[in-house]
PDB file of N, CA and C in Angstrom:
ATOM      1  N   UNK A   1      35.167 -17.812   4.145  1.00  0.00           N
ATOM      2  CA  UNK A   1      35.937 -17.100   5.138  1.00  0.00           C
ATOM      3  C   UNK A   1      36.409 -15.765   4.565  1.00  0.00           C
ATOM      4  N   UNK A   2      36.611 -14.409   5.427  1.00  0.00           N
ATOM      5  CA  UNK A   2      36.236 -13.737   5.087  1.00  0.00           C
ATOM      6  C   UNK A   2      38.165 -13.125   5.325  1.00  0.00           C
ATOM      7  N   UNK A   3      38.577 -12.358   3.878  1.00  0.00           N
ATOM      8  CA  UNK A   3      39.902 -11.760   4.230  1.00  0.00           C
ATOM      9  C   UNK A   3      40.215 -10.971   5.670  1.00  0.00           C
ATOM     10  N   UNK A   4      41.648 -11.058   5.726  1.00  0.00           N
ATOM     11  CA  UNK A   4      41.791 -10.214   6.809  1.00  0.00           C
ATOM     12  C   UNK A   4      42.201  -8.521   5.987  1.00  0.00           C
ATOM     13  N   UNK A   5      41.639  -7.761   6.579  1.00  0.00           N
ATOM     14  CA  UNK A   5      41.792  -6.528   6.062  1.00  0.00           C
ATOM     15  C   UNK A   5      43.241  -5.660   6.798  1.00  0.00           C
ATOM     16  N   UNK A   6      44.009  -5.141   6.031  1.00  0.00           N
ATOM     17  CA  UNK A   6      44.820  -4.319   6.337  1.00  0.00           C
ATOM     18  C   UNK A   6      44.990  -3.571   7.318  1.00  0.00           C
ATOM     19  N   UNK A   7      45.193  -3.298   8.333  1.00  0.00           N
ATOM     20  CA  UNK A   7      45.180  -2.018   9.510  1.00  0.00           C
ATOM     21  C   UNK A   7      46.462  -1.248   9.399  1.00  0.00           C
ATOM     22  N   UNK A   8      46.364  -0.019   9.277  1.00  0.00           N
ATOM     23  CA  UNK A   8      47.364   1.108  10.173  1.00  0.00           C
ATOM     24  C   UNK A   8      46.969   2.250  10.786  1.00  0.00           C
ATOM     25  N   UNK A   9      47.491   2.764  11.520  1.00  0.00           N
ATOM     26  CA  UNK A   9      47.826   4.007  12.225  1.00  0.00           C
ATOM     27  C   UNK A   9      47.985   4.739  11.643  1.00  0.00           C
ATOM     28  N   UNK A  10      47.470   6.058  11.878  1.00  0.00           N
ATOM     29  CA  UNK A  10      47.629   7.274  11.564  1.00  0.00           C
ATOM     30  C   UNK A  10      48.689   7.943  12.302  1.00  0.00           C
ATOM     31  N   UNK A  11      50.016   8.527  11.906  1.00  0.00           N
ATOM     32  CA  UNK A  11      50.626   9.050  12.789  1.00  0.00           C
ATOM     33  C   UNK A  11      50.083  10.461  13.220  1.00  0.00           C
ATOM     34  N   UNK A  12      48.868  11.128  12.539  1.00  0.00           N
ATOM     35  CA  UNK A  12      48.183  12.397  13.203  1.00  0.00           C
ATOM     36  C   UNK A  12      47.637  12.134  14.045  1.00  0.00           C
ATOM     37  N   UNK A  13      46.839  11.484  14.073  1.00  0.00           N
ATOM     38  CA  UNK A  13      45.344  11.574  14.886  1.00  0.00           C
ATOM     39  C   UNK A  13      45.111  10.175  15.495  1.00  0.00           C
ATOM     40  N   UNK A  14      46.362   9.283  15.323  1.00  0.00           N
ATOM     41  CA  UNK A  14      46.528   7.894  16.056  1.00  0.00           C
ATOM     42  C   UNK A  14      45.415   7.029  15.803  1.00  0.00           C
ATOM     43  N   UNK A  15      45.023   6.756  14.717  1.00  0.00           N
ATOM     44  CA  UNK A  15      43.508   5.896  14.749  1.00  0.00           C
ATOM     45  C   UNK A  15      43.784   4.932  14.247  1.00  0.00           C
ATOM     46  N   UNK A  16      43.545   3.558  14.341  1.00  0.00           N
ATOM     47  CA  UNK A  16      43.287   2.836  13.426  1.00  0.00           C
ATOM     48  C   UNK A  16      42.584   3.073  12.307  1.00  0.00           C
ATOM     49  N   UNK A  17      42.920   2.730  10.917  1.00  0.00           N
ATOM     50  CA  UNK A  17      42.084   2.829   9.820  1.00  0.00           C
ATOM     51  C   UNK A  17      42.634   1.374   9.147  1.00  0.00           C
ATOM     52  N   UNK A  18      41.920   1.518   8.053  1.00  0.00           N
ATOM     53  CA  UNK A  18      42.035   0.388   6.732  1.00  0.00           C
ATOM     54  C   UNK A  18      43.051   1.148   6.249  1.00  0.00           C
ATOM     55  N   UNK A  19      43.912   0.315   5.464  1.00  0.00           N
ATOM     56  CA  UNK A  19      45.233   0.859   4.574  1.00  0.00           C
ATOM     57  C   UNK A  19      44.992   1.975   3.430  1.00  0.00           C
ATOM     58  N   UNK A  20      43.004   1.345   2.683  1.00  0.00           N
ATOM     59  CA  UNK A  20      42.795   2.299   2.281  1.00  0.00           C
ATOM     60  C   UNK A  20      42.783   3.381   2.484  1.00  0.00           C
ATOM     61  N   UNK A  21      42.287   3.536   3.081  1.00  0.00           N
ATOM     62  CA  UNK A  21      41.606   4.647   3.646  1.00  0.00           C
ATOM     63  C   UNK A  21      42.663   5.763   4.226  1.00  0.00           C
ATOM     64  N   UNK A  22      44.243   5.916   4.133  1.00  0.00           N
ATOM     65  CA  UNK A  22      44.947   6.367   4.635  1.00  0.00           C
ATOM     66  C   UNK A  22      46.134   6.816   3.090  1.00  0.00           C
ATOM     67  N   UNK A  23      46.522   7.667   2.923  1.00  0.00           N
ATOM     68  CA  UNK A  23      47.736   7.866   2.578  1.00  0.00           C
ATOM     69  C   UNK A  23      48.941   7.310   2.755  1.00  0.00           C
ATOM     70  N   UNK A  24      50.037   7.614   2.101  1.00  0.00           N
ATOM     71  CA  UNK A  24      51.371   6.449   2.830  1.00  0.00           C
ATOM     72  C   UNK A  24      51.996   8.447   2.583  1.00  0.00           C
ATOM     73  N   UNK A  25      53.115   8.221   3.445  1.00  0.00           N
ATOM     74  CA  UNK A  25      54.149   9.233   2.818  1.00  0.00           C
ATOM     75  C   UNK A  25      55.149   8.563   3.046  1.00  0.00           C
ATOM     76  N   UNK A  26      56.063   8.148   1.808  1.00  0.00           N
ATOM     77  CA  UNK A  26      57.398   7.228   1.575  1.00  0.00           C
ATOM     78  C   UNK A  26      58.633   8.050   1.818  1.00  0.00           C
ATOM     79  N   UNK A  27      59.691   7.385   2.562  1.00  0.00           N
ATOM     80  CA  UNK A  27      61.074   7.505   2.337  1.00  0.00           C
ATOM     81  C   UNK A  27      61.884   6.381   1.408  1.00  0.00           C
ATOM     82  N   UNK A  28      62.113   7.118   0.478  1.00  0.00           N
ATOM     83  CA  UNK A  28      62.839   6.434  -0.459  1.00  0.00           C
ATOM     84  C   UNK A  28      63.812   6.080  -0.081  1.00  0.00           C
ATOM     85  N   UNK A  29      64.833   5.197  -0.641  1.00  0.00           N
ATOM     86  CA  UNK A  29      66.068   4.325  -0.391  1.00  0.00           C
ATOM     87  C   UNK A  29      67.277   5.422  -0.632  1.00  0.00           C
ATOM     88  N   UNK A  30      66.730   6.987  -1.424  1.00  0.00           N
ATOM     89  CA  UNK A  30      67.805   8.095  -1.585  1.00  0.00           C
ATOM     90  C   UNK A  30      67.769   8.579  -0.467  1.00  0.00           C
ATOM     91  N   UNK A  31      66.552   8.836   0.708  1.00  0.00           N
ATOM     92  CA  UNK A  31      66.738   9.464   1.668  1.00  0.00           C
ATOM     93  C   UNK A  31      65.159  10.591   1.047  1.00  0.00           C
ATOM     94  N   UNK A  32      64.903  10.320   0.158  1.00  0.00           N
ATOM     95  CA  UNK A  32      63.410  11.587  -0.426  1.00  0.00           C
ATOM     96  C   UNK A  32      62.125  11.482  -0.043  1.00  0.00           C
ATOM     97  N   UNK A  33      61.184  12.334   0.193  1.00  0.00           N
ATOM     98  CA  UNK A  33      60.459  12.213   0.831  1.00  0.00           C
ATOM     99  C   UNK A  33      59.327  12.676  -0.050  1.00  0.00           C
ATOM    100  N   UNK A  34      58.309  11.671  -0.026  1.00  0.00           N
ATOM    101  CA  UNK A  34      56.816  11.692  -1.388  1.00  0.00           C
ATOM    102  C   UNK A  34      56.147  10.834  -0.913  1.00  0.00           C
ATOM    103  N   UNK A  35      55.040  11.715  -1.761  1.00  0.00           N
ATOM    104  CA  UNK A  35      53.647  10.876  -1.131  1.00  0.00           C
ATOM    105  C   UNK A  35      53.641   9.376  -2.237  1.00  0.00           C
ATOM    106  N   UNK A  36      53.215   8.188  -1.420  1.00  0.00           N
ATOM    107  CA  UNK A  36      53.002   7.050  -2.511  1.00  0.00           C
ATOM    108  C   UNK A  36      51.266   7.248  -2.860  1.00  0.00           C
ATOM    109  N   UNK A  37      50.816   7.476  -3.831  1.00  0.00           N
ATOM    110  CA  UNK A  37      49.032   7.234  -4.032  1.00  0.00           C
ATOM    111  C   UNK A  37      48.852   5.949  -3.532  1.00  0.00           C
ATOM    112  N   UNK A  38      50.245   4.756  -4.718  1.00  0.00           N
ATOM    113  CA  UNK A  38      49.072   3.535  -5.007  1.00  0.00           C
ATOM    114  C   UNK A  38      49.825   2.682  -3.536  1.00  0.00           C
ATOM    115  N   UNK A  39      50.411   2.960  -2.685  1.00  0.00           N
ATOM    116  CA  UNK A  39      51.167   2.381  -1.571  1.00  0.00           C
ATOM    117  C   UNK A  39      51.975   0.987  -1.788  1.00  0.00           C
ATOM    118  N   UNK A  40      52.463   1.643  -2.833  1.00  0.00           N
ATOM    119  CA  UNK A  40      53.352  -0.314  -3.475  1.00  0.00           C
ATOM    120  C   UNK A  40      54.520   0.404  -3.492  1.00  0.00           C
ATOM    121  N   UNK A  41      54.972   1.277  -3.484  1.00  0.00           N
ATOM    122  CA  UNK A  41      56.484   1.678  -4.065  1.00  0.00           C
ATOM    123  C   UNK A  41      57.491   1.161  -2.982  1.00  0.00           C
ATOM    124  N   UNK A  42      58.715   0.739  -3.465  1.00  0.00           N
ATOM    125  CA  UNK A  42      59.910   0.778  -2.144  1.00  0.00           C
ATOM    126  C   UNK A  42      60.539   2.175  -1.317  1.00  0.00           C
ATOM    127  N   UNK A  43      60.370   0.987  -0.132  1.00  0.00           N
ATOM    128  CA  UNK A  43      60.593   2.236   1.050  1.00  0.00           C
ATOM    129  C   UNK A  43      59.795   2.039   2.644  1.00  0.00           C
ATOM    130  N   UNK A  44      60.690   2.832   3.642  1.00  0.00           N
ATOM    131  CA  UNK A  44      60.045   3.370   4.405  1.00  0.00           C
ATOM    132  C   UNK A  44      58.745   4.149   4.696  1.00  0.00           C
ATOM    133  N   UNK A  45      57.599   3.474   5.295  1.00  0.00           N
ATOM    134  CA  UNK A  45      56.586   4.109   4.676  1.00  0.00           C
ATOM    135  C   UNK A  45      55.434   4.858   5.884  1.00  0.00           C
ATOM    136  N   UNK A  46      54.898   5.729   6.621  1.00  0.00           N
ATOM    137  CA  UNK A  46      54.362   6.145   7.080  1.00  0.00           C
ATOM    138  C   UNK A  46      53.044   6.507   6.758  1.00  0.00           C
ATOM    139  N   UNK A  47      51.773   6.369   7.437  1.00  0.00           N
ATOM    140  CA  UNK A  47      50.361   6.243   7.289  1.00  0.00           C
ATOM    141  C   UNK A  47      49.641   7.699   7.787  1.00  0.00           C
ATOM    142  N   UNK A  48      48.872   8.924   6.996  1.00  0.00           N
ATOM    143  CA  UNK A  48      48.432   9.869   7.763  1.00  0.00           C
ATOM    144  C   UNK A  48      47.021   9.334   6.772  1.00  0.00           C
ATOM    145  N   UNK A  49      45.880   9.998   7.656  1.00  0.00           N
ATOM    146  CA  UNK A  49      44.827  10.434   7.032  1.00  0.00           C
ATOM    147  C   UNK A  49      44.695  11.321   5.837  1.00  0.00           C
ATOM    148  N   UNK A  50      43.289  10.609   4.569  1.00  0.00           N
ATOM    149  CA  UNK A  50      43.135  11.544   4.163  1.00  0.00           C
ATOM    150  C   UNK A  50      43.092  13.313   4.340  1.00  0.00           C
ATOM    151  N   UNK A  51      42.903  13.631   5.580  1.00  0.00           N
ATOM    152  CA  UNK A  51      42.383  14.998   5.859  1.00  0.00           C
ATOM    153  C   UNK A  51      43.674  15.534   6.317  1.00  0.00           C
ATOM    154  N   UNK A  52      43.150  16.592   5.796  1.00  0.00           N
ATOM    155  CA  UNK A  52      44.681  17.652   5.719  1.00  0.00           C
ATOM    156  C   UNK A  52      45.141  17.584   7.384  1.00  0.00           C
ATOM    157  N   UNK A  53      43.901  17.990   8.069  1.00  0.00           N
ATOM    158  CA  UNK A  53      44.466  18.100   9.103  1.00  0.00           C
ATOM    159  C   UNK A  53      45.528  17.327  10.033  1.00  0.00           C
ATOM    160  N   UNK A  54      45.096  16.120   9.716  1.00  0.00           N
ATOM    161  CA  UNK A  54      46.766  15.057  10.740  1.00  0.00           C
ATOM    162  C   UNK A  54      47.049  15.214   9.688  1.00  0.00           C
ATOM    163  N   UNK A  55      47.704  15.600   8.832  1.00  0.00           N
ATOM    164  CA  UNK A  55      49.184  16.208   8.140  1.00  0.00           C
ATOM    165  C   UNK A  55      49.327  17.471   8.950  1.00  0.00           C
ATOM    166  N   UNK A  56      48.673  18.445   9.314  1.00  0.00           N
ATOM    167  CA  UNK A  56      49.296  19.469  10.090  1.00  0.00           C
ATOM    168  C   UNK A  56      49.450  19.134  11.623  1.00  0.00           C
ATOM    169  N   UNK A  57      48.976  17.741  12.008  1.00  0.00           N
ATOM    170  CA  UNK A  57      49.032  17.717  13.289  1.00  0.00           C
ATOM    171  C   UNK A  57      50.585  16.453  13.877  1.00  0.00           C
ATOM    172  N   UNK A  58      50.929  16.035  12.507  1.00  0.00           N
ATOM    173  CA  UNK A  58      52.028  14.560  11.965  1.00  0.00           C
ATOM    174  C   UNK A  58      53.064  15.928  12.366  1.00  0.00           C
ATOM    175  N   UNK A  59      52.877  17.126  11.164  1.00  0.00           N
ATOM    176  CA  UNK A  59      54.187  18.556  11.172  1.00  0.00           C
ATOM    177  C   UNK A  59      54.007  19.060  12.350  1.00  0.00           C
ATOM    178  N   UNK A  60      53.045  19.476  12.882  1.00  0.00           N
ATOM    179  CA  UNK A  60      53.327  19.915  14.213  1.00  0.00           C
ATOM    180  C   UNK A  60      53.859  19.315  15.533  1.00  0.00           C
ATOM    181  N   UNK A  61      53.823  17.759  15.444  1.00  0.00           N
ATOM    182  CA  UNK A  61      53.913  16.979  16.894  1.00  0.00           C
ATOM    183  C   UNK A  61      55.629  16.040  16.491  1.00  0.00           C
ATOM    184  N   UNK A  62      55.805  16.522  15.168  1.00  0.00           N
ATOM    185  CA  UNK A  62      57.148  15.890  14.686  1.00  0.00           C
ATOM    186  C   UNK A  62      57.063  14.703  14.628  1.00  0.00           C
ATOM    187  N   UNK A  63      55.982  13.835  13.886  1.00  0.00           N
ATOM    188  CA  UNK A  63      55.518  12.558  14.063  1.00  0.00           C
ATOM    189  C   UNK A  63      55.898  11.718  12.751  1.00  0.00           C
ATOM    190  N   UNK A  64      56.373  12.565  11.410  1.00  0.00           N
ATOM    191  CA  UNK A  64      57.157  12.317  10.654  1.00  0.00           C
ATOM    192  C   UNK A  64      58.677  12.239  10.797  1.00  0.00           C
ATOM    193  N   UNK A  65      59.618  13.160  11.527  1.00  0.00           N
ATOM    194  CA  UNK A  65      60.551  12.981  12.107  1.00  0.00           C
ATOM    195  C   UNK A  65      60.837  11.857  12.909  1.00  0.00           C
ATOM    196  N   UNK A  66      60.169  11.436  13.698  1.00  0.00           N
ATOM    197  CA  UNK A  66      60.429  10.093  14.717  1.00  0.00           C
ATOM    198  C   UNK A  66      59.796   8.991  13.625  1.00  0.00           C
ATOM    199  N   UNK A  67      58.626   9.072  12.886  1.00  0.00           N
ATOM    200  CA  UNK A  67      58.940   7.683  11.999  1.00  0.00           C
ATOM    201  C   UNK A  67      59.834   7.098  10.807  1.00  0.00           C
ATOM    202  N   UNK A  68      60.611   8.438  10.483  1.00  0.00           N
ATOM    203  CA  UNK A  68      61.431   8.508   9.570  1.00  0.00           C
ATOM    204  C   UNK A  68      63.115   8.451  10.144  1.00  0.00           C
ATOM    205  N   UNK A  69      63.076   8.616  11.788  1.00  0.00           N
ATOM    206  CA  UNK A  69      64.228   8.608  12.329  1.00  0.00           C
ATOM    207  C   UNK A  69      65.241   9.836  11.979  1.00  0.00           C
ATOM    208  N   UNK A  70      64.502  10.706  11.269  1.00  0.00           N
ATOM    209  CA  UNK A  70      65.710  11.803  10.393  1.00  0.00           C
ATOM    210  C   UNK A  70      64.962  13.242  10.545  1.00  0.00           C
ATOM    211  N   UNK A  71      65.783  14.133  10.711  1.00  0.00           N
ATOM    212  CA  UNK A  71      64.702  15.804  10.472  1.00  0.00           C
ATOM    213  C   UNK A  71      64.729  15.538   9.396  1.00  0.00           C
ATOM    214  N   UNK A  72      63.927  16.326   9.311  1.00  0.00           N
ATOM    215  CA  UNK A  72      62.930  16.519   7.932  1.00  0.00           C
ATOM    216  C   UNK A  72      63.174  18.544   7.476  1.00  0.00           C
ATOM    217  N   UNK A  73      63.525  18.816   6.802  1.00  0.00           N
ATOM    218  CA  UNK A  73      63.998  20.250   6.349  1.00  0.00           C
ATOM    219  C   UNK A  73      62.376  20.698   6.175  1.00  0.00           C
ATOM    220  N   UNK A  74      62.028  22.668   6.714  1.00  0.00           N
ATOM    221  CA  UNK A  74      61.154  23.011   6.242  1.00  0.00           C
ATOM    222  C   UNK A  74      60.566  22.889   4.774  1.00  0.00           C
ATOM    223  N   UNK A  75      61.609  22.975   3.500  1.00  0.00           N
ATOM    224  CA  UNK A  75      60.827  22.665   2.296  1.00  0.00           C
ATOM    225  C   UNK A  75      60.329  21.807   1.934  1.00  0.00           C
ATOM    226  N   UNK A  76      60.940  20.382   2.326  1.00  0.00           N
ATOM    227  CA  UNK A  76      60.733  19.150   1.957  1.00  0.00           C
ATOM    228  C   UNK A  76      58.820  18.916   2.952  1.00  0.00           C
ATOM    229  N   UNK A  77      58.520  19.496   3.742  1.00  0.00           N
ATOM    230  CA  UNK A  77      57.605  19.614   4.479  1.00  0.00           C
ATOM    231  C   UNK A  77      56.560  20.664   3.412  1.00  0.00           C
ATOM    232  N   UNK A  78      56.811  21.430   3.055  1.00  0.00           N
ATOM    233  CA  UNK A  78      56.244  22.780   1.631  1.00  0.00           C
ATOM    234  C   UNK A  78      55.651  21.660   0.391  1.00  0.00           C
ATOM    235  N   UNK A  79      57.099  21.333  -0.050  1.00  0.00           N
ATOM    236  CA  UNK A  79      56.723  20.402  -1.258  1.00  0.00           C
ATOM    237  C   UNK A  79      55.917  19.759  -1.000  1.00  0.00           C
ATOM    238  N   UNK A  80      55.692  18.263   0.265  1.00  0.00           N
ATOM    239  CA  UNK A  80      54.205  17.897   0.604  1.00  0.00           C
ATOM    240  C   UNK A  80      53.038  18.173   0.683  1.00  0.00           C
ATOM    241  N   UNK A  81      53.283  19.452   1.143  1.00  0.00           N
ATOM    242  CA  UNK A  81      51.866  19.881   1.657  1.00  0.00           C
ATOM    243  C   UNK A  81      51.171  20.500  -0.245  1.00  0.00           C
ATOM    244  N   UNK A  82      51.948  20.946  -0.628  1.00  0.00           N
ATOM    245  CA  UNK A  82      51.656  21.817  -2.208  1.00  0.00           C
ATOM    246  C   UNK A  82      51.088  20.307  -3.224  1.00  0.00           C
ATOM    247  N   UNK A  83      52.022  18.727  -2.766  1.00  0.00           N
ATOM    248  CA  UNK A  83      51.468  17.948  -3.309  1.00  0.00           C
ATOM    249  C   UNK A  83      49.881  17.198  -2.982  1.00  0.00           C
ATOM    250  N   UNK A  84      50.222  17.644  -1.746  1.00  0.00           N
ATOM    251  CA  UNK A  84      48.711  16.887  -0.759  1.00  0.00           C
ATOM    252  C   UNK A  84      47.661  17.849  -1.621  1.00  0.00           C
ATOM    253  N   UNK A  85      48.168  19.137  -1.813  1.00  0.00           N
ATOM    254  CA  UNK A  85      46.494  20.116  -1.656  1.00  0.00           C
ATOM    255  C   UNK A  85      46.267  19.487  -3.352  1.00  0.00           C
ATOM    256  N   UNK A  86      46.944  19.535  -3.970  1.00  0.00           N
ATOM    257  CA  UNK A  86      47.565  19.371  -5.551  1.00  0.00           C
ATOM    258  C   UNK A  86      45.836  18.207  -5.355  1.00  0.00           C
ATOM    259  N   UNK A  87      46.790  17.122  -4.887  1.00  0.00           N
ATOM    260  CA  UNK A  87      45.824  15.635  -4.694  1.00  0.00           C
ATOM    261  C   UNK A  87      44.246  15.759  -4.142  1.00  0.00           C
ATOM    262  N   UNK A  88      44.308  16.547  -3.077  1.00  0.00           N
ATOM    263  CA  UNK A  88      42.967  16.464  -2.315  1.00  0.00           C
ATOM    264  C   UNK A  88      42.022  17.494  -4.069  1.00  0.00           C
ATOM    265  N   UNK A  89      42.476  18.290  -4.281  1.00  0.00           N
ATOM    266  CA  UNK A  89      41.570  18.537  -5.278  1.00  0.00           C
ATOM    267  C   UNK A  89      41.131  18.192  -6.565  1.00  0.00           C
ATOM    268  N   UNK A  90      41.631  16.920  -6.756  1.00  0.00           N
ATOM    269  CA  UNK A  90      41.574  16.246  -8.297  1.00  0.00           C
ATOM    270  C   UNK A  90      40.022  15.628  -7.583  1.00  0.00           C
TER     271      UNK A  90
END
């Protein structure tokens, strides 16, 4: 019998994916906001696609704001994106 595999949502682009296959971006228990790689850390945790783009479409539609329940400050939105590009190019 065959595992059941993980599902989430993308809050960009609304898709189902595998857990792999998705990023987490965590709210920590301080209130901070970072990307998890290995998706184990504690916290509030939200699902975008690898691709940059639903990260600009999560910031544009305020789709981090409503899963996080909290605004989100323009830098704290900077720092992500500088960590995402950081990541997508290793």
């Amino acid at each position: 019998m065959k595992n059941k595999v993980p599902m989430r949502q993308c809050i960009g682009c609304r898709e189902m994916k595998s857990k792999r296959e998705l990023l987490r971006i965590l709210r920590t228990p301080e209130g901070e906001l970072l990307l998890d790689f290995t998706g184990r850390k504690n916290g509030r945790g939200a699902y975008l696609c690898r691709d940059f783009e639903c990260f600009t479409k999560a910031r544009k539609s305020k789709a981090l704001e409503r899963s996080f329940q909290m605004s989100i400050p323009q830098e704290v939105y900077e720092s992500l994106e500088k960590e995402w590009i950081g990541f997508a190019e290793e």
